[in-house]
PDB file of N, CA and C in Angstrom:
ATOM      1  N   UNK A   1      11.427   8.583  47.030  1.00  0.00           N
ATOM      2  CA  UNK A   1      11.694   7.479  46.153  1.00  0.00           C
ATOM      3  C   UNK A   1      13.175   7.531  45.751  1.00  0.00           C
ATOM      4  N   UNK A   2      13.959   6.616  45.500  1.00  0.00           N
ATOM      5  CA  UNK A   2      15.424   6.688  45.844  1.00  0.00           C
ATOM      6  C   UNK A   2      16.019   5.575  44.778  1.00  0.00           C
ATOM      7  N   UNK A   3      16.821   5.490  43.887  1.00  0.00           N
ATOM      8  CA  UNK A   3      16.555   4.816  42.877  1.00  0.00           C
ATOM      9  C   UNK A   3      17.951   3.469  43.373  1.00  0.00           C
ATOM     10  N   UNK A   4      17.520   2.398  43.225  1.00  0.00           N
ATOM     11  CA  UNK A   4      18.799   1.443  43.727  1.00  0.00           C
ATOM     12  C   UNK A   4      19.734   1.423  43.010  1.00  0.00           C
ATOM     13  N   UNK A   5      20.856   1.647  42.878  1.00  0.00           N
ATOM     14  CA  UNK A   5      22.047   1.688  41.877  1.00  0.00           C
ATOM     15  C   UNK A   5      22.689   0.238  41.801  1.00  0.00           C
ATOM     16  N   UNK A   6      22.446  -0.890  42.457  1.00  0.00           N
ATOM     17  CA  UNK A   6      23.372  -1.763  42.764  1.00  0.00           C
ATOM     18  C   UNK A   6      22.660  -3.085  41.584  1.00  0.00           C
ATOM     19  N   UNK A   7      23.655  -3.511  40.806  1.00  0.00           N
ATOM     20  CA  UNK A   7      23.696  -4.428  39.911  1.00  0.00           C
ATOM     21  C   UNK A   7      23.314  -5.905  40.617  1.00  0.00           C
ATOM     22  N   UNK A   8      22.651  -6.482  39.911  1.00  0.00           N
ATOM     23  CA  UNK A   8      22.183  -7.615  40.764  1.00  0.00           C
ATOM     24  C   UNK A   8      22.508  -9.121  39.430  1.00  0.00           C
ATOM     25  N   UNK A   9      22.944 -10.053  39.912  1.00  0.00           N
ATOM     26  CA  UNK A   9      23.074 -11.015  38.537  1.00  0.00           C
ATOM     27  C   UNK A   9      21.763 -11.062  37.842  1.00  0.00           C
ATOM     28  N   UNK A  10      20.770 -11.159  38.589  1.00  0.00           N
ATOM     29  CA  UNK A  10      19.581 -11.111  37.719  1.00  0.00           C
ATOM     30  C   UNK A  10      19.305 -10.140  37.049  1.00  0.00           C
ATOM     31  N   UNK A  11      19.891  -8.673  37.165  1.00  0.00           N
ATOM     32  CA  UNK A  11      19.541  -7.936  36.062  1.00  0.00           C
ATOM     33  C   UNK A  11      20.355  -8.102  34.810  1.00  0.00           C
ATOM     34  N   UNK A  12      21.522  -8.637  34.921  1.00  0.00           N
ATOM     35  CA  UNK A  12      22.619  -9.089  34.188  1.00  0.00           C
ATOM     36  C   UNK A  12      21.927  -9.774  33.377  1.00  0.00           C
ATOM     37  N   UNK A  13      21.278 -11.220  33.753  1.00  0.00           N
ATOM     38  CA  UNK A  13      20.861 -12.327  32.981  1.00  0.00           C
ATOM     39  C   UNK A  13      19.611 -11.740  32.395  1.00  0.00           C
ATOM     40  N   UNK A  14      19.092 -10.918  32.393  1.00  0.00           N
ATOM     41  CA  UNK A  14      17.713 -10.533  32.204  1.00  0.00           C
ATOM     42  C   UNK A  14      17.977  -9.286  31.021  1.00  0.00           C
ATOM     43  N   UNK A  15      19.477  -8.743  30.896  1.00  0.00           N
ATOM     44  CA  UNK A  15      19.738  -7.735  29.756  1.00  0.00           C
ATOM     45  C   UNK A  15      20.767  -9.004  28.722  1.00  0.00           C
ATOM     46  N   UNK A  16      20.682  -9.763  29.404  1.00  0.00           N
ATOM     47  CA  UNK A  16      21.226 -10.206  28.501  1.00  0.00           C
ATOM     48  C   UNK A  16      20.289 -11.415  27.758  1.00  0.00           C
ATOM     49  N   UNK A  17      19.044 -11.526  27.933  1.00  0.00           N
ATOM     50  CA  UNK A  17      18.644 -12.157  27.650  1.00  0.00           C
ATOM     51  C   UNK A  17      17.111 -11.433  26.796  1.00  0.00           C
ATOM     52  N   UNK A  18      17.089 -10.367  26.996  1.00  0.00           N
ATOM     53  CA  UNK A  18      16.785  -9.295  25.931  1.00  0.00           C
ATOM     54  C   UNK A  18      17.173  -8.909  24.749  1.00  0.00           C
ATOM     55  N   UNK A  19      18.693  -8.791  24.807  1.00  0.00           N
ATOM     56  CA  UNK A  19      20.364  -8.180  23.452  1.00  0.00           C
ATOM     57  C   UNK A  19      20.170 -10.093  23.049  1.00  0.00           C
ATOM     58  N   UNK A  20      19.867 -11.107  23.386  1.00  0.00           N
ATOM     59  CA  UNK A  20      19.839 -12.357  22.940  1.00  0.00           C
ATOM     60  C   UNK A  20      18.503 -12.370  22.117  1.00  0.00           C
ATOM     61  N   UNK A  21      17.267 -11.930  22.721  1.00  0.00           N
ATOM     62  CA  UNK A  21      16.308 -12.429  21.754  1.00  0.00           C
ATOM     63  C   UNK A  21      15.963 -11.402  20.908  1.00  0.00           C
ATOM     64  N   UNK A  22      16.546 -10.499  21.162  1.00  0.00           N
ATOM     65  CA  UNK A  22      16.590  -9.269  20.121  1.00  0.00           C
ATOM     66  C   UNK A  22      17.532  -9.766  18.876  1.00  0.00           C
ATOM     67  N   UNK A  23      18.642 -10.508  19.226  1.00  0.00           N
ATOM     68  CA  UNK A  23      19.903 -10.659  18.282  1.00  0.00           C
ATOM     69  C   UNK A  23      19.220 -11.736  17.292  1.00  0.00           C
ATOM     70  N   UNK A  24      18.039 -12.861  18.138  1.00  0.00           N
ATOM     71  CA  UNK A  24      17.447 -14.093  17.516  1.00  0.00           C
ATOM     72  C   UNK A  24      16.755 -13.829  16.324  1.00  0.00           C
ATOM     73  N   UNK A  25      15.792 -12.727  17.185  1.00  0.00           N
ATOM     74  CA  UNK A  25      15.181 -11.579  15.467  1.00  0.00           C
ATOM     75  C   UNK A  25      15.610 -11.130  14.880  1.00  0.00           C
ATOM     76  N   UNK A  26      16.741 -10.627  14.892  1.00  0.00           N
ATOM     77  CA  UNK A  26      16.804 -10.031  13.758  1.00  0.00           C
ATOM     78  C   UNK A  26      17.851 -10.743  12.771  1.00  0.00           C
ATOM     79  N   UNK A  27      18.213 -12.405  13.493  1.00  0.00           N
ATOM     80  CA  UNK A  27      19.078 -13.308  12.575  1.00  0.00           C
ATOM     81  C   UNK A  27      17.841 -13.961  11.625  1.00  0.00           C
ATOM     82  N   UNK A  28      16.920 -14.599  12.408  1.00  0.00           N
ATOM     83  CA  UNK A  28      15.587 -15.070  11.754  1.00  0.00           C
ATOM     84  C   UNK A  28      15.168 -14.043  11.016  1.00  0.00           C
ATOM     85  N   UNK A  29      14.735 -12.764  11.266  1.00  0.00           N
ATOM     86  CA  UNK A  29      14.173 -11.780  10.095  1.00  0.00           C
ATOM     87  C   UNK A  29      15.078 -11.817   8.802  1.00  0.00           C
ATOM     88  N   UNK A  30      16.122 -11.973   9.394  1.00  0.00           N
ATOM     89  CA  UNK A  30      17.269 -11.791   7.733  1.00  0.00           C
ATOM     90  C   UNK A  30      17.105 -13.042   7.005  1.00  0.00           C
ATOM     91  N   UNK A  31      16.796 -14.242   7.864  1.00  0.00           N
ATOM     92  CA  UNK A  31      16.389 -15.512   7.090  1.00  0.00           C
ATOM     93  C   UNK A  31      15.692 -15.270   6.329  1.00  0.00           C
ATOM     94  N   UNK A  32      14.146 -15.050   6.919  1.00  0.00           N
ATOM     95  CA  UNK A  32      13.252 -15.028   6.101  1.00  0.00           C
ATOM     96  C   UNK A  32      13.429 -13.833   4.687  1.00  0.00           C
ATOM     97  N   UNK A  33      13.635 -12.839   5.152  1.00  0.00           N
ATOM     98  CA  UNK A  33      13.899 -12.096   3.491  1.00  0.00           C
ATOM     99  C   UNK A  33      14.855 -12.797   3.003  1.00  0.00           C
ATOM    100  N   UNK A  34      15.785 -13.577   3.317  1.00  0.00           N
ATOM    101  CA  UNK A  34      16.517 -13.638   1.916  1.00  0.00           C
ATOM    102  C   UNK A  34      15.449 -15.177   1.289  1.00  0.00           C
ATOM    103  N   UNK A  35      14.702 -15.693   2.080  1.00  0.00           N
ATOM    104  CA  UNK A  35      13.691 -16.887   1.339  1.00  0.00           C
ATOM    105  C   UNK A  35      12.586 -16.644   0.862  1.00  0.00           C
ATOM    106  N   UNK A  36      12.408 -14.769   1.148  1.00  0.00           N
ATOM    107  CA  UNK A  36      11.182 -14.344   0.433  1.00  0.00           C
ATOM    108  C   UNK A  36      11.952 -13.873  -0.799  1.00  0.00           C
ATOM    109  N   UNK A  37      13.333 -13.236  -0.704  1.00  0.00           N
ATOM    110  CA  UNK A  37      13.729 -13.119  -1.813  1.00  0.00           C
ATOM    111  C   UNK A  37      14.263 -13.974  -2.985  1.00  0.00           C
ATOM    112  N   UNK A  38      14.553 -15.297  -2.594  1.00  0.00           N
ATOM    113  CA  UNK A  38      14.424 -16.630  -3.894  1.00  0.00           C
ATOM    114  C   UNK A  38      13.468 -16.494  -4.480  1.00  0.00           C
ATOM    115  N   UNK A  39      12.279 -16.550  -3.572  1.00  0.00           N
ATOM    116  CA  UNK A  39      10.537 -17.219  -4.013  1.00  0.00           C
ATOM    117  C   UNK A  39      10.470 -15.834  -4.756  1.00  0.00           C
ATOM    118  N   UNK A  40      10.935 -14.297  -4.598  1.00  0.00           N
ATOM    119  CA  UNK A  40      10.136 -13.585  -5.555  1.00  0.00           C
ATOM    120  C   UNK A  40      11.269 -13.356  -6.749  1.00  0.00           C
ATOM    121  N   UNK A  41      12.181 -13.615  -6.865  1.00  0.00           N
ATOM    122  CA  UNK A  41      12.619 -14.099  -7.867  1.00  0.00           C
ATOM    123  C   UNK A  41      12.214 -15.443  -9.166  1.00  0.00           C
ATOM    124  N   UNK A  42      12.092 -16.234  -7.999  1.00  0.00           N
ATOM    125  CA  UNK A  42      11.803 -17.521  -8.705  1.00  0.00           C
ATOM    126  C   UNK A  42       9.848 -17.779  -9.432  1.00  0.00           C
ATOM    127  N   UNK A  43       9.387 -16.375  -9.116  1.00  0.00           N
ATOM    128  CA  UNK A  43       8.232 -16.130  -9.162  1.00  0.00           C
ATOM    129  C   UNK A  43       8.406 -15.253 -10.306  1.00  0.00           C
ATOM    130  N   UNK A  44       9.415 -14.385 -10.846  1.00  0.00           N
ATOM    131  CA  UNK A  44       9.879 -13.372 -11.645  1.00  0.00           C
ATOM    132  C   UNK A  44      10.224 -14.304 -13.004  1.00  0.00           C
ATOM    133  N   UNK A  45      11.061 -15.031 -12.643  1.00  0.00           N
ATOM    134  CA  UNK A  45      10.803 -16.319 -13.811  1.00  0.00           C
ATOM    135  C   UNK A  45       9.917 -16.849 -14.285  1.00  0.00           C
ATOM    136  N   UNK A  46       8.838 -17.454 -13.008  1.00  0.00           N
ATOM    137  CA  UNK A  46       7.484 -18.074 -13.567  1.00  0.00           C
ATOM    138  C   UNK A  46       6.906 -17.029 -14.790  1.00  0.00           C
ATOM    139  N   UNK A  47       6.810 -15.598 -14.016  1.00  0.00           N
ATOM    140  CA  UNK A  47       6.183 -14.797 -14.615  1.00  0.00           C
ATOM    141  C   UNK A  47       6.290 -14.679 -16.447  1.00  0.00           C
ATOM    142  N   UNK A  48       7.750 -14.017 -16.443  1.00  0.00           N
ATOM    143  CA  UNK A  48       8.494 -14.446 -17.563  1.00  0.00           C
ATOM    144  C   UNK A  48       8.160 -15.030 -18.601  1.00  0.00           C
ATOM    145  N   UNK A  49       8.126 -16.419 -17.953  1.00  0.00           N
ATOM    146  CA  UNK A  49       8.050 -17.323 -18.510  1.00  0.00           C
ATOM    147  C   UNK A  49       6.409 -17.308 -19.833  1.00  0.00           C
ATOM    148  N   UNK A  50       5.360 -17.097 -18.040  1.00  0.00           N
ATOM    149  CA  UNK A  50       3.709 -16.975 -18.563  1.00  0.00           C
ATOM    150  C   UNK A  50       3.741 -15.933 -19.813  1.00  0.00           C
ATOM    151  N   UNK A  51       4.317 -15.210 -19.665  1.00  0.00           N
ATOM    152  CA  UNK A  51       4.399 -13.790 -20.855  1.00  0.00           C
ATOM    153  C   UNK A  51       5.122 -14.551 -22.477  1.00  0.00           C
ATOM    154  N   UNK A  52       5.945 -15.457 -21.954  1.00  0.00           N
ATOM    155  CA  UNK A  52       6.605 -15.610 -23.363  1.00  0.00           C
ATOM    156  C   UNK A  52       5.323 -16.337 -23.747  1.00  0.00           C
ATOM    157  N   UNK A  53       4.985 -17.472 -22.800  1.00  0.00           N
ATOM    158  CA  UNK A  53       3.868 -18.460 -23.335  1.00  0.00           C
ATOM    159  C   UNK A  53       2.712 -17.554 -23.829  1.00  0.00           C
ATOM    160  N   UNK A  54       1.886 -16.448 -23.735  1.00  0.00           N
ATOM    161  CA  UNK A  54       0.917 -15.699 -23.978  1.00  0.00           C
ATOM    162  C   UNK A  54       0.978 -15.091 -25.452  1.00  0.00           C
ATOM    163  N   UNK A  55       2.528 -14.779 -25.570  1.00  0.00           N
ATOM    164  CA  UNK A  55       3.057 -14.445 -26.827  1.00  0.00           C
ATOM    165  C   UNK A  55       2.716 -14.825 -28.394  1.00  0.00           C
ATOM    166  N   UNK A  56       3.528 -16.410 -27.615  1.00  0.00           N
ATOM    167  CA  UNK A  56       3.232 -17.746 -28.567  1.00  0.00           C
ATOM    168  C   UNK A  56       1.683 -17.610 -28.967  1.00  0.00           C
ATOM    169  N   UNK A  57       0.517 -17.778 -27.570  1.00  0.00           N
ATOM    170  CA  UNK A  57      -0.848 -17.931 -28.009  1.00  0.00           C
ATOM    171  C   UNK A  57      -0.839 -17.036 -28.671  1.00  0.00           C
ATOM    172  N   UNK A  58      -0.999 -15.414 -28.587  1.00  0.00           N
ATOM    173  CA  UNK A  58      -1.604 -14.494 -29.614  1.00  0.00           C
ATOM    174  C   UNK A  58      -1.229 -14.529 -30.870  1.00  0.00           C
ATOM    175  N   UNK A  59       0.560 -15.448 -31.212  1.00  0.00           N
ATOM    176  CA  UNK A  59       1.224 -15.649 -32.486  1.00  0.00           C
ATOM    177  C   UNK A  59      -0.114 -16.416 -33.324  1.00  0.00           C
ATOM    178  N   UNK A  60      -0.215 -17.606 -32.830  1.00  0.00           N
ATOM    179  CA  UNK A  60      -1.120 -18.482 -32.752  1.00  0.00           C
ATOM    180  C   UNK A  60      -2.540 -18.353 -33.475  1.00  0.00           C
ATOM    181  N   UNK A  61      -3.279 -17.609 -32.188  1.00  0.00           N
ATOM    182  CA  UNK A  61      -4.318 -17.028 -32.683  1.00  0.00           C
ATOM    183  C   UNK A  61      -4.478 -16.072 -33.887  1.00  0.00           C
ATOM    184  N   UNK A  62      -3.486 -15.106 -33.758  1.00  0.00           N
ATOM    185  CA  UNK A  62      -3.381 -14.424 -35.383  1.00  0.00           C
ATOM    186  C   UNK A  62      -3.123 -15.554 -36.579  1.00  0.00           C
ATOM    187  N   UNK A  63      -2.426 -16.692 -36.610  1.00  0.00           N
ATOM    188  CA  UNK A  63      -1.980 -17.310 -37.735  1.00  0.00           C
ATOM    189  C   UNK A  63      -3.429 -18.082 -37.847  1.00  0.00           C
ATOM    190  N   UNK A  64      -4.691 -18.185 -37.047  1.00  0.00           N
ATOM    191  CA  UNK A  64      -5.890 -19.495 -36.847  1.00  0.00           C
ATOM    192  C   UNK A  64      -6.377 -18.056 -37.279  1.00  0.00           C
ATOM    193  N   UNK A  65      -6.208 -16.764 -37.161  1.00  0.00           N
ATOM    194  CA  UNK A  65      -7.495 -16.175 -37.483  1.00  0.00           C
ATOM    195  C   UNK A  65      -7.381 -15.865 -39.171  1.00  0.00           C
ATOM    196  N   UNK A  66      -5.975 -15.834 -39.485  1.00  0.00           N
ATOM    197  CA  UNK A  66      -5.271 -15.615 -41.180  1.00  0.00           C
ATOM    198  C   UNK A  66      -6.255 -16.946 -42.054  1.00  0.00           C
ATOM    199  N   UNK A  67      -5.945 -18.299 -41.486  1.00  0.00           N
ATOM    200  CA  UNK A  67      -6.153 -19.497 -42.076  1.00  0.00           C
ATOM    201  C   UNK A  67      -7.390 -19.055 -42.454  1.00  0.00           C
ATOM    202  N   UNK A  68      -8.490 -19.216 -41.079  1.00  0.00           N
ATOM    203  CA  UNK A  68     -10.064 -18.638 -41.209  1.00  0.00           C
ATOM    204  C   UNK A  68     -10.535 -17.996 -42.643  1.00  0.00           C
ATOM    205  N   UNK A  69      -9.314 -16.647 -42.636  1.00  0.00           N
ATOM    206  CA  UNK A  69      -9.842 -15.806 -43.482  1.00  0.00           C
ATOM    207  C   UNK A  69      -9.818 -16.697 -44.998  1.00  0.00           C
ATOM    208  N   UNK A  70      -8.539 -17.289 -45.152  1.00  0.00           N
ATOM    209  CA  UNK A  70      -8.036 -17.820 -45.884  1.00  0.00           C
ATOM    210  C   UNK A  70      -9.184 -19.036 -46.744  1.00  0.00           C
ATOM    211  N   UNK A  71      -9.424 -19.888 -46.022  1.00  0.00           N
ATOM    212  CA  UNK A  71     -10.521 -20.556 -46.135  1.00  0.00           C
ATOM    213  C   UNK A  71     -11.591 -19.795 -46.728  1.00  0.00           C
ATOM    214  N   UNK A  72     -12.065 -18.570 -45.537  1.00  0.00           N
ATOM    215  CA  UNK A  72     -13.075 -18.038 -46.769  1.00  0.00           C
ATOM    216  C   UNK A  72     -13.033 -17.915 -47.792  1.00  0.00           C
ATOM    217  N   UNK A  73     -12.144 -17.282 -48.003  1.00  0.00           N
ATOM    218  CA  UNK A  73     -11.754 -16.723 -49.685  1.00  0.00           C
ATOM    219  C   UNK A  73     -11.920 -17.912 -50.729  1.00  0.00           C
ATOM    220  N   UNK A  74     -11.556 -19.072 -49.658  1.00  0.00           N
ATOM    221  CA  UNK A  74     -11.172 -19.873 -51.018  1.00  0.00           C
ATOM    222  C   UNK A  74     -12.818 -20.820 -51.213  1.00  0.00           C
ATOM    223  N   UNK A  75     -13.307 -20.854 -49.884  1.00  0.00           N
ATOM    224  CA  UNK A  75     -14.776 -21.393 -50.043  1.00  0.00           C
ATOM    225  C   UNK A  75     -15.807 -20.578 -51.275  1.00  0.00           C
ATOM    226  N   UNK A  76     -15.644 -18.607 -51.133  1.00  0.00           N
ATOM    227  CA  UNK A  76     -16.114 -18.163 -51.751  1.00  0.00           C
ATOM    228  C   UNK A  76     -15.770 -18.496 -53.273  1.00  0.00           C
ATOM    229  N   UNK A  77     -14.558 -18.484 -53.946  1.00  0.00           N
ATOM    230  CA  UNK A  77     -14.083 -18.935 -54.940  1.00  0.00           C
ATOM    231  C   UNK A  77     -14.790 -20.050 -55.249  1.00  0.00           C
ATOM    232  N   UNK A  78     -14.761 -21.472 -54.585  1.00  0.00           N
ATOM    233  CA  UNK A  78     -15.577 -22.834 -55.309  1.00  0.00           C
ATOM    234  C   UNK A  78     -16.772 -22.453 -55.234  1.00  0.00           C
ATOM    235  N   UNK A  79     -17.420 -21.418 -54.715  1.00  0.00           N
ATOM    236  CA  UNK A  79     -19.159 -21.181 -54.883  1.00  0.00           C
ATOM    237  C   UNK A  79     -18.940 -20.454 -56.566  1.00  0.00           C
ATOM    238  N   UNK A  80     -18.263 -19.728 -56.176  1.00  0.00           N
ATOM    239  CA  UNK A  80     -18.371 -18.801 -57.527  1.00  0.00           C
ATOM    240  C   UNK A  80     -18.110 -19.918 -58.853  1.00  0.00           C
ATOM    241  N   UNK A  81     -17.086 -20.710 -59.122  1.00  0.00           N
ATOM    242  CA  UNK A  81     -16.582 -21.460 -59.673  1.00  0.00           C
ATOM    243  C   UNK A  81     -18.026 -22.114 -60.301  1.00  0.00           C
ATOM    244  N   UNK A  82     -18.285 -23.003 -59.073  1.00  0.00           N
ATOM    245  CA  UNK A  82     -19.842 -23.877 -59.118  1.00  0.00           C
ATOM    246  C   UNK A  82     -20.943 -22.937 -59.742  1.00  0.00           C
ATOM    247  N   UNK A  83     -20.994 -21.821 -59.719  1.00  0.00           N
ATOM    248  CA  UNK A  83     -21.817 -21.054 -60.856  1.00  0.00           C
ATOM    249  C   UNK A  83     -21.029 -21.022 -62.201  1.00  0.00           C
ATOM    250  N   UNK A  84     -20.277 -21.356 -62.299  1.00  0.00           N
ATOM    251  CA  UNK A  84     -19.758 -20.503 -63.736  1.00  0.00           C
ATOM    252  C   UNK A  84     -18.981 -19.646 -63.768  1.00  0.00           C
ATOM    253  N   UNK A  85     -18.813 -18.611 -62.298  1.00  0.00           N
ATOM    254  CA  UNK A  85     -17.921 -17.478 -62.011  1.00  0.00           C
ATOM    255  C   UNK A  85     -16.719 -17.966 -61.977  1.00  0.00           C
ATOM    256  N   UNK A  86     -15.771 -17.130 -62.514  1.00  0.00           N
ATOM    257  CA  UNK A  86     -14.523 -16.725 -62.301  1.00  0.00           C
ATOM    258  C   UNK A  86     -13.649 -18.692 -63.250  1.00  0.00           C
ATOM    259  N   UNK A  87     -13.971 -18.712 -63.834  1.00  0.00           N
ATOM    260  CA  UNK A  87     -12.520 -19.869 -64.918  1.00  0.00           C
ATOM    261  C   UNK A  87     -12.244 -18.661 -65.851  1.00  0.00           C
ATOM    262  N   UNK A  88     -11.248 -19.301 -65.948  1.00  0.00           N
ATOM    263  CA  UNK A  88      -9.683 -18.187 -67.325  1.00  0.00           C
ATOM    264  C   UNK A  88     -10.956 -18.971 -68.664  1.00  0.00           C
ATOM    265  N   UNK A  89     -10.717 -17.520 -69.537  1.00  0.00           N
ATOM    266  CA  UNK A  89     -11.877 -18.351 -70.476  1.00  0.00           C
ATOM    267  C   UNK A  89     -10.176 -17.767 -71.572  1.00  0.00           C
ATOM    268  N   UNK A  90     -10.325 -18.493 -72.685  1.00  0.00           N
ATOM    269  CA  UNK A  90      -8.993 -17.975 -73.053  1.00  0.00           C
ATOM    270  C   UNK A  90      -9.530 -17.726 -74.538  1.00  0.00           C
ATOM    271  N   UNK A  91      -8.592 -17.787 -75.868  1.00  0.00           N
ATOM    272  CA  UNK A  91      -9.834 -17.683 -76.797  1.00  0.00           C
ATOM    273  C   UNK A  91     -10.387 -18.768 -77.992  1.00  0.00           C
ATOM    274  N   UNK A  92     -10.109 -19.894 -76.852  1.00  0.00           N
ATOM    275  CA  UNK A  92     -11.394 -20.879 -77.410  1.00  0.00           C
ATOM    276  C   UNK A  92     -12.505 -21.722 -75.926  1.00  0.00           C
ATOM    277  N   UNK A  93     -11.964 -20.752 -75.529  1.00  0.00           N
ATOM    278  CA  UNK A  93     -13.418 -21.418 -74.361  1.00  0.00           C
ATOM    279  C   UNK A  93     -12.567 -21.781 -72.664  1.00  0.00           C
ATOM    280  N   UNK A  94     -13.095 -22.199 -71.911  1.00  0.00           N
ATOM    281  CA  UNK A  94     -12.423 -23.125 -70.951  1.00  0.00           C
ATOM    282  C   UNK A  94     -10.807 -24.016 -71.025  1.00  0.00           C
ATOM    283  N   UNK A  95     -10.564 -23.667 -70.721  1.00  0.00           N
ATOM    284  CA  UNK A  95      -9.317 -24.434 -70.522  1.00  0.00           C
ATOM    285  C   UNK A  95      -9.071 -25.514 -72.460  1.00  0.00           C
ATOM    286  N   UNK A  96      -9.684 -24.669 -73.395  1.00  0.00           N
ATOM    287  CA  UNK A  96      -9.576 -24.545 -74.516  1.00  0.00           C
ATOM    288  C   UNK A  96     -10.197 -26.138 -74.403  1.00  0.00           C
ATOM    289  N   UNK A  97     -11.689 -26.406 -74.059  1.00  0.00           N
ATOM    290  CA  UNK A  97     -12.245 -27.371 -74.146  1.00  0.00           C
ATOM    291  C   UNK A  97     -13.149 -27.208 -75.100  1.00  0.00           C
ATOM    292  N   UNK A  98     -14.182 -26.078 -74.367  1.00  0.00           N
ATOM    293  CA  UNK A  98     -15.617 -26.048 -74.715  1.00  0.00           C
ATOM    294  C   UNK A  98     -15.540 -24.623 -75.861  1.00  0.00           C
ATOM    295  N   UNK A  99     -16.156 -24.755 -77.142  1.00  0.00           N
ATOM    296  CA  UNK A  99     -15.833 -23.410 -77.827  1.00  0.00           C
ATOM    297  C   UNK A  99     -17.225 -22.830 -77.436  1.00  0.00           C
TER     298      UNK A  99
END
């Protein structure tokens, strides 16, 4: 077996058309990361963003769960009231009505 040494144009066009679609990939591969790298940036923002908004809700929800409480207190108060509980009695009666 005897190995041919002699260059032929077709092996020419055929290495060079290898170092070409080799060169195609790896121009297109660099495309694509730098358009995966916008989108995961621009995805880093979205993110961001969802976190500030989540913020706000839990602000939110703590100030709706304060009110809640708030309300109770004050519902319990007009029950008590509506019995008789809890008026400033001073020292002639009610709001210095009733002796």
């Amino acid at each position: 077996m005897q190995i041919d040494w002699t260059i032929s144009v077709g092996s020419i066009i055929q290495v060079l058309a290898i170092a070409g679609g080799g060169m195609l990939v790896l121009v297109s591969m660099r495309n694509t990361v730098s358009v995966l790298q916008r989108d995961v940036a621009s995805i880093q923002v979205e993110i961001k963003k969802m976190g500030d908004i989540l913020t706000k809700m839990a602000v939110a929800e703590t100030r709706l769960d304060n009110t809640d409480t708030r309300l109770t207190n004050v519902e319990r108060d007009v029950r008590d009231l509506r019995h008789g509980d809890g008026f400033i009695r001073g020292a002639r009666g009610i709001d210095k009505e009733y002796s």
